[in-house]
C-alpha atoms as a PDB file:
ATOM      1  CA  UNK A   1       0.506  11.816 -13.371  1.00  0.00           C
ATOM      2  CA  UNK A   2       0.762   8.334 -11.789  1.00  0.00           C
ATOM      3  CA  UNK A   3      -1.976   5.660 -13.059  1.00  0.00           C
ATOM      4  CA  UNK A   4      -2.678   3.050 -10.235  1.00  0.00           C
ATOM      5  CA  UNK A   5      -5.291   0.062 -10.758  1.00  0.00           C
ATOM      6  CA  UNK A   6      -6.473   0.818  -7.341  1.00  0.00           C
ATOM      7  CA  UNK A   7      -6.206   3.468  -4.566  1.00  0.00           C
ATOM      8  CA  UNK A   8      -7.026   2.813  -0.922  1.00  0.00           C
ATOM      9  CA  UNK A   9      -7.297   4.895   1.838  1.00  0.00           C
ATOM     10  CA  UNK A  10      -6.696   3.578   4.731  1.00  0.00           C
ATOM     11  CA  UNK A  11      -8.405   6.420   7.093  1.00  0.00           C
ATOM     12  CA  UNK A  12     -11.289   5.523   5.550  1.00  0.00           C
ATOM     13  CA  UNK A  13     -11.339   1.509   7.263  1.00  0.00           C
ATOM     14  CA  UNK A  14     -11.675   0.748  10.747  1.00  0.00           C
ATOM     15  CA  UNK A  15      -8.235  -0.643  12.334  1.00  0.00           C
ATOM     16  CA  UNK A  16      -9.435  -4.281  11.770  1.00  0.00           C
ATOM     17  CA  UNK A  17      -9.726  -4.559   8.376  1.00  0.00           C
ATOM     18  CA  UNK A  18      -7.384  -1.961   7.180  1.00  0.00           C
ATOM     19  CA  UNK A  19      -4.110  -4.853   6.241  1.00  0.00           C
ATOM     20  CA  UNK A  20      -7.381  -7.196   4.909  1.00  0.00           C
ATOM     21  CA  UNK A  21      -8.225  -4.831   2.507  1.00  0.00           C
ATOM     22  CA  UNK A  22      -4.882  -3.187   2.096  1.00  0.00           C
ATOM     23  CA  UNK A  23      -3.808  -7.369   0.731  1.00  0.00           C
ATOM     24  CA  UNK A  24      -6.793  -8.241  -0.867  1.00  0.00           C
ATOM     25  CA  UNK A  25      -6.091  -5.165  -3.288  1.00  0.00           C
ATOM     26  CA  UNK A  26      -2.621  -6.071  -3.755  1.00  0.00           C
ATOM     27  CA  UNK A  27      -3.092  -9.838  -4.655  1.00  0.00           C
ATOM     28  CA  UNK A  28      -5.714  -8.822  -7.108  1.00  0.00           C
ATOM     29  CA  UNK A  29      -3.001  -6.706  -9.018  1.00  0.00           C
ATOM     30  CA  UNK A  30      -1.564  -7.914 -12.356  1.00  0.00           C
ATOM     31  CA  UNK A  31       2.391  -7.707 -12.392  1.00  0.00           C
ATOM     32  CA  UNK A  32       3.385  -4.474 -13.420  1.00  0.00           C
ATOM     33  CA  UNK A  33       0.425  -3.018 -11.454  1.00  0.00           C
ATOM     34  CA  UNK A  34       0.259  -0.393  -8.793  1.00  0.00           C
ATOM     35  CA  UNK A  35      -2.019   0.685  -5.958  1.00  0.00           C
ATOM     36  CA  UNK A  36      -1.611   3.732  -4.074  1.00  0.00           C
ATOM     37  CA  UNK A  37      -2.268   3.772  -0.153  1.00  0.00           C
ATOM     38  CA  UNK A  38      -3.302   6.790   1.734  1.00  0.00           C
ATOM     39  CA  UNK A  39      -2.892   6.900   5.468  1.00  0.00           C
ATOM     40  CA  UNK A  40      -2.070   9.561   8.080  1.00  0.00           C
ATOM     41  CA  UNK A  41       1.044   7.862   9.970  1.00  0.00           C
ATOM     42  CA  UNK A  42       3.686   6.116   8.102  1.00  0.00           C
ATOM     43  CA  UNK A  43       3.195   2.104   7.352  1.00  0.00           C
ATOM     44  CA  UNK A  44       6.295   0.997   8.434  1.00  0.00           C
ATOM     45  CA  UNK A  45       4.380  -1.881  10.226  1.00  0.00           C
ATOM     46  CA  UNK A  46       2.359  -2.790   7.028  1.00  0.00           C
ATOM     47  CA  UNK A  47       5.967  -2.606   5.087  1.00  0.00           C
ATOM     48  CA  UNK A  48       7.329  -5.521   7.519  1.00  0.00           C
ATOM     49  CA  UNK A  49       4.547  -7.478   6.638  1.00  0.00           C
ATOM     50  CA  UNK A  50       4.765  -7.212   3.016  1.00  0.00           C
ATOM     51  CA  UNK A  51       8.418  -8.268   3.713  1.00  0.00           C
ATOM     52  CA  UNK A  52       8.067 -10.906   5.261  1.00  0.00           C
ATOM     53  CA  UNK A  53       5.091 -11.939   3.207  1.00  0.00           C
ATOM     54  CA  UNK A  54       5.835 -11.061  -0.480  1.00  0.00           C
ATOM     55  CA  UNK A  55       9.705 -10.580  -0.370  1.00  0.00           C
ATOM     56  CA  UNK A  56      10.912  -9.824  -3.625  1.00  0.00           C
ATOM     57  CA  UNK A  57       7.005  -9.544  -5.276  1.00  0.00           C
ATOM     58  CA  UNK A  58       6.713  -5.624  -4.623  1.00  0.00           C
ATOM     59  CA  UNK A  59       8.043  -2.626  -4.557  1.00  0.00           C
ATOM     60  CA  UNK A  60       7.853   0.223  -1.922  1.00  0.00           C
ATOM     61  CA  UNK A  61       7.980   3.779  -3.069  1.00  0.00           C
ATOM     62  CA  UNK A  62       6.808   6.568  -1.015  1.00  0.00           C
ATOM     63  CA  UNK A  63       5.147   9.356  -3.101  1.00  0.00           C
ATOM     64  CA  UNK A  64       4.301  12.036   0.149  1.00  0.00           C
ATOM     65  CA  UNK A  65       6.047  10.685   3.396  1.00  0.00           C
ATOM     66  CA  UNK A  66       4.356  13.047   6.027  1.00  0.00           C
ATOM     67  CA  UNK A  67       3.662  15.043   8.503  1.00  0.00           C
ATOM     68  CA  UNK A  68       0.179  13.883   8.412  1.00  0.00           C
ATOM     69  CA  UNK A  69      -0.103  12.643   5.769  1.00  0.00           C
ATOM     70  CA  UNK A  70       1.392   9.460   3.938  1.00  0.00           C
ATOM     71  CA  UNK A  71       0.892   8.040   0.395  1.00  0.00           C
ATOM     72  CA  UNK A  72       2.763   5.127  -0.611  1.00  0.00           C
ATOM     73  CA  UNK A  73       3.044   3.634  -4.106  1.00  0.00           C
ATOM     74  CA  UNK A  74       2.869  -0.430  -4.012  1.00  0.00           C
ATOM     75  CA  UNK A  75       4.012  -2.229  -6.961  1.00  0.00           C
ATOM     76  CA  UNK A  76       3.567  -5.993  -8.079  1.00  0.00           C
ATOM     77  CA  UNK A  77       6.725  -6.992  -9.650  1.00  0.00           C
END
């Protein structure tokens, strides 16, 4: 079983604050730390933006990628 400093899930945020919360989280982590996000469509939007925000600070690992539901594990490097 995984351990992850923080889980969020994102169904549980209305649309304009899910990325807030979703990068607040993340730039409280410690390197080596993970959070797990829980949504019910794939992030592929959010992933761009950690691109093009934190390229080469994270990693990206899907854990369940779908139907309907979507849990992605987001590392700090």
């Amino acid at each position: 079983m995984e351990n992850y400093t923080a889980t969020i899930n994102a169904m549980e945020y209305p649309p304009h604050l899910k990325h807030k919360v979703i990068f607040e989280t993340f730039n409280k982590l410690n390197a080596g730390e993970a959070m797990l996000l829980i949504n019910d469509h794939d992030p592929k939007p959010l992933r761009f933006q950690f691109e093009s925000m934190y390229e080469g600070q994270y990693d990206w690992e899907y854990v369940q990628q779908g139907p309907t539901l979507f849990q992605v594990k987001i590392s700090k490097q």
